[in-house]
PDB file of N, CA and C in Angstrom:
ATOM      1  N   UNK A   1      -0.432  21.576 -10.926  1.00  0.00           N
ATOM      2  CA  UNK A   1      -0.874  20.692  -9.872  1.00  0.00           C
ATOM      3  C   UNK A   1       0.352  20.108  -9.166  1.00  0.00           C
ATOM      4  N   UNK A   2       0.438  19.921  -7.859  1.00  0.00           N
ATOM      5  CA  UNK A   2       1.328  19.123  -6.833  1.00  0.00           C
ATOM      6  C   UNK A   2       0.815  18.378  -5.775  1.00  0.00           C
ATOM      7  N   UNK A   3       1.856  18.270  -5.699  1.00  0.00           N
ATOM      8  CA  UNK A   3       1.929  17.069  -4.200  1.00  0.00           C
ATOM      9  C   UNK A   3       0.577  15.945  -4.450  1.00  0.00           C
ATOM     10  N   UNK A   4      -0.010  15.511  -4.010  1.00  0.00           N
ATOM     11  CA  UNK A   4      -0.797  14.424  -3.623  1.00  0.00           C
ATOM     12  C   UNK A   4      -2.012  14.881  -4.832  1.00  0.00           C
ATOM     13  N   UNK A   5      -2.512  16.162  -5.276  1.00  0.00           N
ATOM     14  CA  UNK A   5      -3.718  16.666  -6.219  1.00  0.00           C
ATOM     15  C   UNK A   5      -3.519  16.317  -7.344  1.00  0.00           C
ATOM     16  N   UNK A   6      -2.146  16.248  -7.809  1.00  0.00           N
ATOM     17  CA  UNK A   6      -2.609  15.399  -9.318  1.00  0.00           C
ATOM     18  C   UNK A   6      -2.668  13.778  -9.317  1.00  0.00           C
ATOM     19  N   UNK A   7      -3.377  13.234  -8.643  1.00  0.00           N
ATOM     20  CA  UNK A   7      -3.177  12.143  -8.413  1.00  0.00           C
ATOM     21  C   UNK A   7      -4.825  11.646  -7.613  1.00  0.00           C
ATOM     22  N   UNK A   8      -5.560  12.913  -7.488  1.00  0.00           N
ATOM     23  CA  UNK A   8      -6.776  12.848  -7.247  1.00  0.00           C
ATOM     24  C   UNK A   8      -7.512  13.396  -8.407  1.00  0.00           C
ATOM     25  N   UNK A   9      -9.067  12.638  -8.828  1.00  0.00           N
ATOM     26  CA  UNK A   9      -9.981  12.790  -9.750  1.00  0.00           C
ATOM     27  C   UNK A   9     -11.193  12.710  -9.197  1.00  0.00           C
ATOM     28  N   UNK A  10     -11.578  14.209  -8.722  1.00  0.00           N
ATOM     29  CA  UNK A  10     -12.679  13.659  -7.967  1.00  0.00           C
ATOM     30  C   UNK A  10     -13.779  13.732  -8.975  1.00  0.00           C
ATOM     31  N   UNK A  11     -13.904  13.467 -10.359  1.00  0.00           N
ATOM     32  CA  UNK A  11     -15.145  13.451 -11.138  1.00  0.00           C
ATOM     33  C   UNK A  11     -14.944  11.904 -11.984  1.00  0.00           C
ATOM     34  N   UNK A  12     -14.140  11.149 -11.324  1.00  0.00           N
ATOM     35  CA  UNK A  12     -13.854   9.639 -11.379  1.00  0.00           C
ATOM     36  C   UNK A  12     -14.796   8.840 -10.360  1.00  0.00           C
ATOM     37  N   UNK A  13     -15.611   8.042 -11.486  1.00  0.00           N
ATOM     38  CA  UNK A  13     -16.778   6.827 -10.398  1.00  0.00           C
ATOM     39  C   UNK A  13     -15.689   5.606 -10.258  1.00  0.00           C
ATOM     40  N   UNK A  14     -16.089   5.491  -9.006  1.00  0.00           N
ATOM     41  CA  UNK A  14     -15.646   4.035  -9.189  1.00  0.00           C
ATOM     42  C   UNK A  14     -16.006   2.708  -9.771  1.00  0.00           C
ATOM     43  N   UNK A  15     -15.155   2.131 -10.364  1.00  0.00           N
ATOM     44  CA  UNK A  15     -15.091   0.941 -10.835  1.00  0.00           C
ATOM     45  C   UNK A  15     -15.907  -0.009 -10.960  1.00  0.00           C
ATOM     46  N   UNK A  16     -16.038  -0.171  -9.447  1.00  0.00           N
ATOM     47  CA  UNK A  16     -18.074  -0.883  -8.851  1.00  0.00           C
ATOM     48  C   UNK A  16     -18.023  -1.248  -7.585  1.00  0.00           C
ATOM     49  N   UNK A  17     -18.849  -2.601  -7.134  1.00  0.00           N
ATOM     50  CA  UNK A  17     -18.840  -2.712  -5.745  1.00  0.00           C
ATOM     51  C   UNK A  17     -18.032  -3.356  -5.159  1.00  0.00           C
ATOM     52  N   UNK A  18     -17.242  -4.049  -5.898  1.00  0.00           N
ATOM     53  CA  UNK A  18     -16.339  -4.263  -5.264  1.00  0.00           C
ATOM     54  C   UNK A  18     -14.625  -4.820  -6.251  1.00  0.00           C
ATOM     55  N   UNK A  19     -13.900  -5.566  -5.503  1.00  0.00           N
ATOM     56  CA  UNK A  19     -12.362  -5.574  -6.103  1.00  0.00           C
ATOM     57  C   UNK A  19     -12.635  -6.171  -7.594  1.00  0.00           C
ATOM     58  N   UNK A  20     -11.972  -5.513  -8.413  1.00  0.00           N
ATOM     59  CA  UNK A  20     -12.162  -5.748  -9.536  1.00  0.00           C
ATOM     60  C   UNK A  20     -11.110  -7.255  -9.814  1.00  0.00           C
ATOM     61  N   UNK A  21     -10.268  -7.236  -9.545  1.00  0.00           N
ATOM     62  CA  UNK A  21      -9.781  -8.615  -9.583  1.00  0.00           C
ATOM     63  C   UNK A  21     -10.372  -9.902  -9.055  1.00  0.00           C
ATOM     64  N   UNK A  22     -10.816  -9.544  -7.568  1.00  0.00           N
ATOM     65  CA  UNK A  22     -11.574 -10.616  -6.863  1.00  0.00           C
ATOM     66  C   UNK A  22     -12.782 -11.387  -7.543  1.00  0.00           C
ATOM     67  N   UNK A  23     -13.647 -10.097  -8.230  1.00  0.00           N
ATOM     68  CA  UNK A  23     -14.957 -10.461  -9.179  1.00  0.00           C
ATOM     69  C   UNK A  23     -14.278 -11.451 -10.312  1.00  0.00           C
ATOM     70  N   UNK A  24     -12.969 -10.876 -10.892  1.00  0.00           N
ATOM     71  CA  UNK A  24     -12.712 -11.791 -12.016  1.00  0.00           C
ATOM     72  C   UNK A  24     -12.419 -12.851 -11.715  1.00  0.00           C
ATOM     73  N   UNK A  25     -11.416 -13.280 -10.417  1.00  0.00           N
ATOM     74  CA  UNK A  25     -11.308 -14.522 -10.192  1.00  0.00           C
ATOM     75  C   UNK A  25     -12.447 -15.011  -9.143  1.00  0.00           C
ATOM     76  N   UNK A  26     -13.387 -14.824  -9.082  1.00  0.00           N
ATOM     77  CA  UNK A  26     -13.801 -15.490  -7.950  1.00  0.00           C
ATOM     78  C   UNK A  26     -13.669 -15.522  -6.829  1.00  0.00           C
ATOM     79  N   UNK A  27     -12.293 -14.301  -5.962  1.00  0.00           N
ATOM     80  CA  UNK A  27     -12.055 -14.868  -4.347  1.00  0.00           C
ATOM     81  C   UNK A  27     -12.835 -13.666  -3.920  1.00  0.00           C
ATOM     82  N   UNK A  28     -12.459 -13.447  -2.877  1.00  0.00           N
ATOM     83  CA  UNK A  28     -12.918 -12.445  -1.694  1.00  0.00           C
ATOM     84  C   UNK A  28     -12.324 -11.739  -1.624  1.00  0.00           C
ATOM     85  N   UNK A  29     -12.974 -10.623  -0.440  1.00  0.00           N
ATOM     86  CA  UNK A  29     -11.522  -9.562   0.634  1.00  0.00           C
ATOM     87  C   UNK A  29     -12.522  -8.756   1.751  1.00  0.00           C
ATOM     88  N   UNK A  30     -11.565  -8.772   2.652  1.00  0.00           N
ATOM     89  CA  UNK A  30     -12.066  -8.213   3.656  1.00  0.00           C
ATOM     90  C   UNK A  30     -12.399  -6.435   3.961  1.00  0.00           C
ATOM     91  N   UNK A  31     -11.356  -5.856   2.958  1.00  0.00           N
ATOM     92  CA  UNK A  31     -12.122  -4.538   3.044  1.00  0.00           C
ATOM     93  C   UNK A  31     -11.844  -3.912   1.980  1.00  0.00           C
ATOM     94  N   UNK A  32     -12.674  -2.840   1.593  1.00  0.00           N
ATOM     95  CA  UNK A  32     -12.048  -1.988  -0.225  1.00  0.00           C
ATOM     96  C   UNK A  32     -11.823  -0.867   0.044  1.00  0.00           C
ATOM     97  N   UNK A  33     -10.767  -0.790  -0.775  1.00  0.00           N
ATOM     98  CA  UNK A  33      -9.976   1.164  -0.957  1.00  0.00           C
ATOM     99  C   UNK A  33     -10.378   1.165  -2.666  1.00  0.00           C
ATOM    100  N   UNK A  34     -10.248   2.278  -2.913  1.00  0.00           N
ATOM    101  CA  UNK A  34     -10.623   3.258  -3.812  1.00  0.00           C
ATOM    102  C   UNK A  34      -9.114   4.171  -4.152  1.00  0.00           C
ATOM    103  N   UNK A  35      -8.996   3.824  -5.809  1.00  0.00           N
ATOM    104  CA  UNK A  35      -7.817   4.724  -5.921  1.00  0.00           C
ATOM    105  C   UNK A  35      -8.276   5.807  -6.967  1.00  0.00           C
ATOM    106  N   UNK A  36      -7.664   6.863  -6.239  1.00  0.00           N
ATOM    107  CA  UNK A  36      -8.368   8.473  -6.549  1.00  0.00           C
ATOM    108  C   UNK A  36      -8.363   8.673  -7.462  1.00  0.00           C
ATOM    109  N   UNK A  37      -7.494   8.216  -8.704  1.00  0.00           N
ATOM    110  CA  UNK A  37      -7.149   8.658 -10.018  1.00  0.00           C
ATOM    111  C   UNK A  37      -7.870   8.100 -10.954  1.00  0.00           C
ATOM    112  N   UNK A  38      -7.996   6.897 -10.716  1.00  0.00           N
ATOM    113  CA  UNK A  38      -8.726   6.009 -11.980  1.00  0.00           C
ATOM    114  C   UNK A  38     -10.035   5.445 -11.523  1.00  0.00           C
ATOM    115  N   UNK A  39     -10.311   5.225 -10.200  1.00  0.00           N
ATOM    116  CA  UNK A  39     -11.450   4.554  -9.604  1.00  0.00           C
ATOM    117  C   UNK A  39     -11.216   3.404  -8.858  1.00  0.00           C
ATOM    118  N   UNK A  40     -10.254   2.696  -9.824  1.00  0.00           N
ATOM    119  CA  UNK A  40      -9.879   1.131  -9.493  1.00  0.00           C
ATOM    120  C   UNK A  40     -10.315   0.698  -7.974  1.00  0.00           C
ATOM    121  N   UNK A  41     -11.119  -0.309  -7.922  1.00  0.00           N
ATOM    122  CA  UNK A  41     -11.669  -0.998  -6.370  1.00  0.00           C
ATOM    123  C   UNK A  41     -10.778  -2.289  -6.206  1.00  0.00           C
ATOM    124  N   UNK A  42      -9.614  -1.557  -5.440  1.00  0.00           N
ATOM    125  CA  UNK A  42      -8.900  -3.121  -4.702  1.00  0.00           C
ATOM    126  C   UNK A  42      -9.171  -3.091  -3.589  1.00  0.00           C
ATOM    127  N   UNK A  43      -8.960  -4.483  -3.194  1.00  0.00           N
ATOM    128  CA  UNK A  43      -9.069  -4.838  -1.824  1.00  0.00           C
ATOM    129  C   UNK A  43      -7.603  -4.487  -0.764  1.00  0.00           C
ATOM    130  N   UNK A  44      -7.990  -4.571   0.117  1.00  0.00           N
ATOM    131  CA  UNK A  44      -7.081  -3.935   1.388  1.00  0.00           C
ATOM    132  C   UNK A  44      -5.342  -5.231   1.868  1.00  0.00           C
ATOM    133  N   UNK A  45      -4.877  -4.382   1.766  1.00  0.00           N
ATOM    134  CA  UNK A  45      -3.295  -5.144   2.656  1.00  0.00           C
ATOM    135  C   UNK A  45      -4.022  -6.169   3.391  1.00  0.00           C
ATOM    136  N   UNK A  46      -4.899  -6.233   4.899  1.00  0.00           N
ATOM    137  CA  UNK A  46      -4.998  -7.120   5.055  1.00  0.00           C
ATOM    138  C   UNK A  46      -6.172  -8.471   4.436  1.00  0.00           C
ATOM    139  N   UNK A  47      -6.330  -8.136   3.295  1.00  0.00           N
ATOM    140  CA  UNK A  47      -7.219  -9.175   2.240  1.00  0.00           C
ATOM    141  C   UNK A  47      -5.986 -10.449   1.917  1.00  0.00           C
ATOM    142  N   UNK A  48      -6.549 -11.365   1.325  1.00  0.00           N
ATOM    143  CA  UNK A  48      -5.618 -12.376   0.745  1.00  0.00           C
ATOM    144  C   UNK A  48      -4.695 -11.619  -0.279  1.00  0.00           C
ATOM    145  N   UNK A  49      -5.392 -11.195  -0.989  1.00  0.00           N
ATOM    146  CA  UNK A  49      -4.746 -10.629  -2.777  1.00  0.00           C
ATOM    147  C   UNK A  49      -4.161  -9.405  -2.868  1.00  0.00           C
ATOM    148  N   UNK A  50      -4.212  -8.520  -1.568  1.00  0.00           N
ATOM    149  CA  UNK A  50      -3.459  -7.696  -1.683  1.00  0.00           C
ATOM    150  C   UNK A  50      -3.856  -6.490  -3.197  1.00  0.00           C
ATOM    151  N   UNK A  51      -5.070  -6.240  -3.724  1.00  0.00           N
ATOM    152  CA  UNK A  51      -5.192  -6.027  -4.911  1.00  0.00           C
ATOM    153  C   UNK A  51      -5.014  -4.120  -5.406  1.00  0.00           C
ATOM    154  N   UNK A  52      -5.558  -3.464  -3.881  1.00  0.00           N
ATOM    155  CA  UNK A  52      -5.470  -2.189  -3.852  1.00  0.00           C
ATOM    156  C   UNK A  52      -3.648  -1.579  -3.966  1.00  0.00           C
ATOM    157  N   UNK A  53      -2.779  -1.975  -3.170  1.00  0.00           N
ATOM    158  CA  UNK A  53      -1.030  -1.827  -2.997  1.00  0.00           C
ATOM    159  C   UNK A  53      -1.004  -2.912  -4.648  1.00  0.00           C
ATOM    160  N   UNK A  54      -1.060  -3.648  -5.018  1.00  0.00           N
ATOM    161  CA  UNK A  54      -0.557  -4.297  -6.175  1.00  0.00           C
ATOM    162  C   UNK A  54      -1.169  -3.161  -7.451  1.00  0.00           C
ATOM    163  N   UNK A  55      -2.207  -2.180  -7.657  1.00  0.00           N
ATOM    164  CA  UNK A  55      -2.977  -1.153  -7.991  1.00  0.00           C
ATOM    165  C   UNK A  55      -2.078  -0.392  -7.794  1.00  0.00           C
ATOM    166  N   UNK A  56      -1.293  -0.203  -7.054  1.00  0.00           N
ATOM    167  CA  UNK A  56      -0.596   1.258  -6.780  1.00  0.00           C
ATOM    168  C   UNK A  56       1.040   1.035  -7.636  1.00  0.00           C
ATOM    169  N   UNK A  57       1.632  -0.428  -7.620  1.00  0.00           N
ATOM    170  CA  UNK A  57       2.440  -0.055  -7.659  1.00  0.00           C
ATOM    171  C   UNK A  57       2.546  -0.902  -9.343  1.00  0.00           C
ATOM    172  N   UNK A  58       1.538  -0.669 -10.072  1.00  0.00           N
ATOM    173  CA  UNK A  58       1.351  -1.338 -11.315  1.00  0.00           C
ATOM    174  C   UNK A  58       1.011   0.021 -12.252  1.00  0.00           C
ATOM    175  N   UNK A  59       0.368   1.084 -11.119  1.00  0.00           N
ATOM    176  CA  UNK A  59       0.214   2.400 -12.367  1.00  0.00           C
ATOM    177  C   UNK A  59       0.824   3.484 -11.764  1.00  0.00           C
ATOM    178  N   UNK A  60       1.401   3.172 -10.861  1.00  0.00           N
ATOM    179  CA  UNK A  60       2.013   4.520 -10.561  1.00  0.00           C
ATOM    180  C   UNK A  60       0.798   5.647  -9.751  1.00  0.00           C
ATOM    181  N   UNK A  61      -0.249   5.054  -9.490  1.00  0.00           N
ATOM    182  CA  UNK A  61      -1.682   5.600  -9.006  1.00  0.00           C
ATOM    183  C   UNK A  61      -1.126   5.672  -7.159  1.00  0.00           C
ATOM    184  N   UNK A  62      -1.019   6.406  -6.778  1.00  0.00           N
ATOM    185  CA  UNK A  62      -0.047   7.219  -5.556  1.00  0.00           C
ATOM    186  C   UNK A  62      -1.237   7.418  -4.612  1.00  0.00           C
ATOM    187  N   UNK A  63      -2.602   7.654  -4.251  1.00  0.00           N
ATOM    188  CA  UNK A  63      -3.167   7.898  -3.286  1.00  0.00           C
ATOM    189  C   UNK A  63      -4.810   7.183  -3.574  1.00  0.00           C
ATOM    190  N   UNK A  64      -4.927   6.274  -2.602  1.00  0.00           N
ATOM    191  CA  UNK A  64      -6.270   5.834  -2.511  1.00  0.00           C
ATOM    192  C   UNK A  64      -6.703   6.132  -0.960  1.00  0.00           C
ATOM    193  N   UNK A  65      -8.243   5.881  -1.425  1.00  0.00           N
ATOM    194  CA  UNK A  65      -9.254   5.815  -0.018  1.00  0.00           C
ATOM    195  C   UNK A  65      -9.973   5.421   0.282  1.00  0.00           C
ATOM    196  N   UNK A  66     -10.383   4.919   1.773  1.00  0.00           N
ATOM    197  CA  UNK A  66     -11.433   3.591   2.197  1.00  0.00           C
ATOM    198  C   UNK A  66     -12.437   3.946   0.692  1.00  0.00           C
ATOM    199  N   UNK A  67     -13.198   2.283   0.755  1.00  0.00           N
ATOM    200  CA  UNK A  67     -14.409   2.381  -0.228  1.00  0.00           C
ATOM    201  C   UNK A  67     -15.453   1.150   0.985  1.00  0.00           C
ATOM    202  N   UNK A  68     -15.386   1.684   2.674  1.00  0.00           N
ATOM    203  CA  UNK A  68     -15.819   1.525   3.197  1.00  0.00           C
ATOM    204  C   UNK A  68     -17.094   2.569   3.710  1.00  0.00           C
ATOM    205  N   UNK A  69     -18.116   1.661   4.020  1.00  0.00           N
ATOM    206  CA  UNK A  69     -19.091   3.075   4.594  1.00  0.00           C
ATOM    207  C   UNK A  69     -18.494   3.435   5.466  1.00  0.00           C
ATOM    208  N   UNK A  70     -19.000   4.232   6.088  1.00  0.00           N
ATOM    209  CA  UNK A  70     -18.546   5.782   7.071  1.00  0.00           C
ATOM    210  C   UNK A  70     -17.256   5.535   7.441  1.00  0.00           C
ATOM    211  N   UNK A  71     -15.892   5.486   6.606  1.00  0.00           N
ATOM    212  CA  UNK A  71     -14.680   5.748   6.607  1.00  0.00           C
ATOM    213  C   UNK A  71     -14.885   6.824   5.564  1.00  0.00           C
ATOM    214  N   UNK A  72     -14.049   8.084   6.012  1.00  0.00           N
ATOM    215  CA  UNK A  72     -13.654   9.314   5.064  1.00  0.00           C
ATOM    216  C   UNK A  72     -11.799   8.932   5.326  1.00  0.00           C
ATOM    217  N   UNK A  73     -11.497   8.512   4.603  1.00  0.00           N
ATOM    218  CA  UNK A  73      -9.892   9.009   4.774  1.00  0.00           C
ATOM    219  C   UNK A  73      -8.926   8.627   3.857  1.00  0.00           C
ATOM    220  N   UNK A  74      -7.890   9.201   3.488  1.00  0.00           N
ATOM    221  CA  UNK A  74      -7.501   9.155   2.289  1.00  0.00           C
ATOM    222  C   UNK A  74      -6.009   9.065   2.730  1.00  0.00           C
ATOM    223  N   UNK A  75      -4.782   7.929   1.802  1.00  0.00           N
ATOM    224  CA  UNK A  75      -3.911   7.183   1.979  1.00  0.00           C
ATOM    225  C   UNK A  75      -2.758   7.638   0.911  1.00  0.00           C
ATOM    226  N   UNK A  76      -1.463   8.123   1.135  1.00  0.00           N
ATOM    227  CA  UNK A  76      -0.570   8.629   0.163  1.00  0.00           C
ATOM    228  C   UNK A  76       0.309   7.918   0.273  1.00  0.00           C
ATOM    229  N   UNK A  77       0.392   6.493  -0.712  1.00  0.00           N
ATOM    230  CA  UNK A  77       1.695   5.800  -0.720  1.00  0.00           C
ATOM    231  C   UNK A  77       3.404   6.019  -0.571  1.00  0.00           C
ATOM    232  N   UNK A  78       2.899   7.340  -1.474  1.00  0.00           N
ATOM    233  CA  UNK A  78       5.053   7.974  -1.186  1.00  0.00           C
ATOM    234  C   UNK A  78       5.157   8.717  -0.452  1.00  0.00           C
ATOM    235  N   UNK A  79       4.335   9.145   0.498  1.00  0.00           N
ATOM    236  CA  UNK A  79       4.492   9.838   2.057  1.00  0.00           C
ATOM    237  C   UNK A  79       4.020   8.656   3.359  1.00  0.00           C
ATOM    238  N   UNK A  80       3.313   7.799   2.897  1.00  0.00           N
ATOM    239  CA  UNK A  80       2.968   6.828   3.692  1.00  0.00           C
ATOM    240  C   UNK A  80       2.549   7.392   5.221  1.00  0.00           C
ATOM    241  N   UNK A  81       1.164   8.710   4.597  1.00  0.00           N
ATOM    242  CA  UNK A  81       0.214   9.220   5.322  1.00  0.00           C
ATOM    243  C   UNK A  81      -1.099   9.115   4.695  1.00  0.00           C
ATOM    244  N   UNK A  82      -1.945   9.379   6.230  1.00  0.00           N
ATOM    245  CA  UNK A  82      -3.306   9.321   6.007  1.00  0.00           C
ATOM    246  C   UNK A  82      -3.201  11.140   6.258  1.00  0.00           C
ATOM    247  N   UNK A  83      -4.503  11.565   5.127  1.00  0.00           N
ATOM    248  CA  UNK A  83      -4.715  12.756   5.261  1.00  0.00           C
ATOM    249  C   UNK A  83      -6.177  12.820   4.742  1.00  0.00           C
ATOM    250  N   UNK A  84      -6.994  14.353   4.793  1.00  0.00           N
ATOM    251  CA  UNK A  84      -8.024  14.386   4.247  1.00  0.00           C
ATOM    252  C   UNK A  84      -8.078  15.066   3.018  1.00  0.00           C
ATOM    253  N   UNK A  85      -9.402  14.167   2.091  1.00  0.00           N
ATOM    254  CA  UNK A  85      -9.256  14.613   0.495  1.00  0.00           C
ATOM    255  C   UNK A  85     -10.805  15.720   0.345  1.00  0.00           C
ATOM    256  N   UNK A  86     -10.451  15.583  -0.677  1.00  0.00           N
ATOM    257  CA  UNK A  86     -12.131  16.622  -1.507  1.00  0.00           C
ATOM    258  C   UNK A  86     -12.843  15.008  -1.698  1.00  0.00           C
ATOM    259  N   UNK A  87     -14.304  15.357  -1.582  1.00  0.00           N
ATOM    260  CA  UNK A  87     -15.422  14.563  -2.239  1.00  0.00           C
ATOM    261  C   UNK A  87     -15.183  14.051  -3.215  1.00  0.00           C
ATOM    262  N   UNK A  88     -15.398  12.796  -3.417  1.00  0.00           N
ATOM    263  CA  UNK A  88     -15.317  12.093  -4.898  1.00  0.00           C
ATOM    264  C   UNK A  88     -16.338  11.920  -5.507  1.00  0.00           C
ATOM    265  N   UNK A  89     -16.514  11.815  -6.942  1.00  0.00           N
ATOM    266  CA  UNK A  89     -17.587  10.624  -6.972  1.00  0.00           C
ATOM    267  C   UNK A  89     -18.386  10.067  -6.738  1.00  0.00           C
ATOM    268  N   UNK A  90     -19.567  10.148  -6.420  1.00  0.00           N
ATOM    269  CA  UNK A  90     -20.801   8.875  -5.690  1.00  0.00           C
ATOM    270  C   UNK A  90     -20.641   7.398  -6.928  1.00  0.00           C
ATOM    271  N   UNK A  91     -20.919   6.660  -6.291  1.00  0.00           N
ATOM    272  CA  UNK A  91     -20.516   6.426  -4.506  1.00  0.00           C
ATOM    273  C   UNK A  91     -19.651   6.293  -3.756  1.00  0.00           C
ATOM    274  N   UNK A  92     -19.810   6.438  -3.051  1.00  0.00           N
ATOM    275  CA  UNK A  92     -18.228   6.775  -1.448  1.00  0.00           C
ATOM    276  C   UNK A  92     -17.813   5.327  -1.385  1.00  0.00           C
ATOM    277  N   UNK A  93     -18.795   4.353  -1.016  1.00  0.00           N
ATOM    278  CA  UNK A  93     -18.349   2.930  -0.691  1.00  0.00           C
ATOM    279  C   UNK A  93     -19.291   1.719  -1.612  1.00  0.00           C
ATOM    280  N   UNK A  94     -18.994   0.820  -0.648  1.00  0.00           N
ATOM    281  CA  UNK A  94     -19.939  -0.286  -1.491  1.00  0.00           C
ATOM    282  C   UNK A  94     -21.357  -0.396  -0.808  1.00  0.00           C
ATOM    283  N   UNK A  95     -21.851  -0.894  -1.203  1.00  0.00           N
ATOM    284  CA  UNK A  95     -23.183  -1.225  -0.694  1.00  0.00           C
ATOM    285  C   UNK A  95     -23.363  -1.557   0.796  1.00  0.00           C
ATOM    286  N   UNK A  96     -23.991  -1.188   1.364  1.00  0.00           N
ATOM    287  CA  UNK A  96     -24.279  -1.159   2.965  1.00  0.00           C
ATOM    288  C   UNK A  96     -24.814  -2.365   2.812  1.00  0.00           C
ATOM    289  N   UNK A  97     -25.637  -3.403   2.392  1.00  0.00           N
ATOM    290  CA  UNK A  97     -25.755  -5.030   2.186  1.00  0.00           C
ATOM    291  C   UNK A  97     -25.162  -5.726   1.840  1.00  0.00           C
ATOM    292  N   UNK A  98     -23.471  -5.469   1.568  1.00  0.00           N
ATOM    293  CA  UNK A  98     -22.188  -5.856   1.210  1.00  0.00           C
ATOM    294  C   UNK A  98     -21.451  -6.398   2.134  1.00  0.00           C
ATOM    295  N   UNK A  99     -21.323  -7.900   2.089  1.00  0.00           N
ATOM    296  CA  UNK A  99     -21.077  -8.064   4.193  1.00  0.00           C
ATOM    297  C   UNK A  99     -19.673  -7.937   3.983  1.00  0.00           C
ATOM    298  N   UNK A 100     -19.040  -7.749   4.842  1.00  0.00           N
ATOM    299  CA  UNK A 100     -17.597  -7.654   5.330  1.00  0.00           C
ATOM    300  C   UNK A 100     -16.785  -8.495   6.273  1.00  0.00           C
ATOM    301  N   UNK A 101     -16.225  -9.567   5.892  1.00  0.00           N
ATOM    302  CA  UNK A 101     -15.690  -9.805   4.775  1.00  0.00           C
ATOM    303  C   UNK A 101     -17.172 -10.094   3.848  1.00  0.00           C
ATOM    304  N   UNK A 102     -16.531  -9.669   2.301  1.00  0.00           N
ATOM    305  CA  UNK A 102     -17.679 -10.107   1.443  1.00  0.00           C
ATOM    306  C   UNK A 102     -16.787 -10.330  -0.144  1.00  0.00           C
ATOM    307  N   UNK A 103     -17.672 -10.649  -0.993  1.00  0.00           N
ATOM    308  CA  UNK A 103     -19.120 -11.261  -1.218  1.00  0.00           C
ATOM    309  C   UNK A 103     -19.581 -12.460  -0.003  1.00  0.00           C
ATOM    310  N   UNK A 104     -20.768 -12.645   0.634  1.00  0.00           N
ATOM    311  CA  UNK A 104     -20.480 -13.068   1.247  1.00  0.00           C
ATOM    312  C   UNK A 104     -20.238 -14.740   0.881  1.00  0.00           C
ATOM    313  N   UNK A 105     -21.272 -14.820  -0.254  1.00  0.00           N
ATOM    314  CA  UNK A 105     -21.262 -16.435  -0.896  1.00  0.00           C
ATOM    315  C   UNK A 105     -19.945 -16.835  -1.689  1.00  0.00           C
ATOM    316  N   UNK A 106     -19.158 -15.972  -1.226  1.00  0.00           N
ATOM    317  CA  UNK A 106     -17.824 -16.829  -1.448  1.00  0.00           C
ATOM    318  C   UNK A 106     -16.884 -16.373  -0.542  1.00  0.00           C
ATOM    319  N   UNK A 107     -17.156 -15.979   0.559  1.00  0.00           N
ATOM    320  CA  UNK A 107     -16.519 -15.893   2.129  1.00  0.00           C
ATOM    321  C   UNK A 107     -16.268 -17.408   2.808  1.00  0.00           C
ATOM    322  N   UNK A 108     -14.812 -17.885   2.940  1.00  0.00           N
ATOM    323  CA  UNK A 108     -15.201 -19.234   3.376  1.00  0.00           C
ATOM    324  C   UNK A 108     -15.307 -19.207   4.779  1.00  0.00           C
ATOM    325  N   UNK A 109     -15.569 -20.160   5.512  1.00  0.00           N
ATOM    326  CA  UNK A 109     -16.149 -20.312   6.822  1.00  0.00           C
ATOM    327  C   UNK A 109     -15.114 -20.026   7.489  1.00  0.00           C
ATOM    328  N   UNK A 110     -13.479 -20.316   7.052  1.00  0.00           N
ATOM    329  CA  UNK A 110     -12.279 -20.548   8.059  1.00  0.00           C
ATOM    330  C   UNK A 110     -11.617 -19.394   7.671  1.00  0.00           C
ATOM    331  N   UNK A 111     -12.171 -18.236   7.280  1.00  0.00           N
ATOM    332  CA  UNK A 111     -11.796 -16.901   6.608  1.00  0.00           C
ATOM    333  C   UNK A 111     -10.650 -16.202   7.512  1.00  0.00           C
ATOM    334  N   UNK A 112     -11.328 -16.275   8.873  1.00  0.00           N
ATOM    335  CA  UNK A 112     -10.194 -15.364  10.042  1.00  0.00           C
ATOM    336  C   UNK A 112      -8.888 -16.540   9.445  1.00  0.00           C
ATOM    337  N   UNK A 113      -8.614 -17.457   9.991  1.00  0.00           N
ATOM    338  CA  UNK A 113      -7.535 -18.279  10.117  1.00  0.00           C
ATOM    339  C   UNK A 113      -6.936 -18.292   8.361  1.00  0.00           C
ATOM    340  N   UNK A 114      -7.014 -18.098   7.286  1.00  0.00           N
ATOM    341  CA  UNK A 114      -6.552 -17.500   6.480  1.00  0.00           C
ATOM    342  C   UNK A 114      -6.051 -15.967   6.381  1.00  0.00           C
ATOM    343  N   UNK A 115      -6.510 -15.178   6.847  1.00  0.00           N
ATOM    344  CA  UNK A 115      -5.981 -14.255   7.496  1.00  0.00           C
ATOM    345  C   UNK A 115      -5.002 -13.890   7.989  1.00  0.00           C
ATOM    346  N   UNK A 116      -5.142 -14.989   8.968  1.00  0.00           N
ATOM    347  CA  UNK A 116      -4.132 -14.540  10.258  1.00  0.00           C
ATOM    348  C   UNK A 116      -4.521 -14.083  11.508  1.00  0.00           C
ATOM    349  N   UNK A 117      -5.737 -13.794  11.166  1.00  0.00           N
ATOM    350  CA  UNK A 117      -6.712 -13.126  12.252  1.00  0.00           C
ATOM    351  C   UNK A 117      -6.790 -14.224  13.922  1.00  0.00           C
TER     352      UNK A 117
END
């Protein structure tokens, strides 16, 4: 196996519906990636926690992809390209009643302006 394929598992479920850190502590995030190898659901660069890139560079786990609905696209940290992968896993994303930013009952009201947005 090379380049970017050993580093994809496409008979790996993901994790769940959403950032696995966020659930443990309680915060939020505005969007989820999916890392190909293990499942792991972090949240996105522009989230508070940063949890998906802190995922990457804690296992050495080299390529994730949206765990947004109808995003297909897949992210290679040590080429720092988007390219296209094989099918993973069901499910592709989180729940289509999953608001974004979400959870939503712990989305705070002044969410953009934490951001930066």
């Amino acid at each position: 196996m090379t380049g970017v394929d050993q580093y994809i598992k496409p008979d790996v479920p993901p994790s769940g519906p959403g950032c696995v850190e966020c659930e443990q502590s309680g915060s939020w995030w505005l969007h989820l990636r999916r890392c190909t190898f293990c499942g792991h659901i972090g949240c996105c660069d522009d989230s508070l926690n940063t949890h998906a890139t802190k995922h990457v560079h804690a296992t050495g786990h080299q390529v994730i992809c949206s765990y947004e609905p109808d995003e297909v696209w897949f992210w290679d940290y040590a080429t720092e390209t988007m390219f296209d992968g094989p099918t993973l896993h069901a499910p592709h994303s989180h729940p289509r009643s999953q608001t974004v930013p979400g959870p939503e009952e712990r989305v705070p009201s002044d969410w953009q302006r934490l951001l930066g947005a």
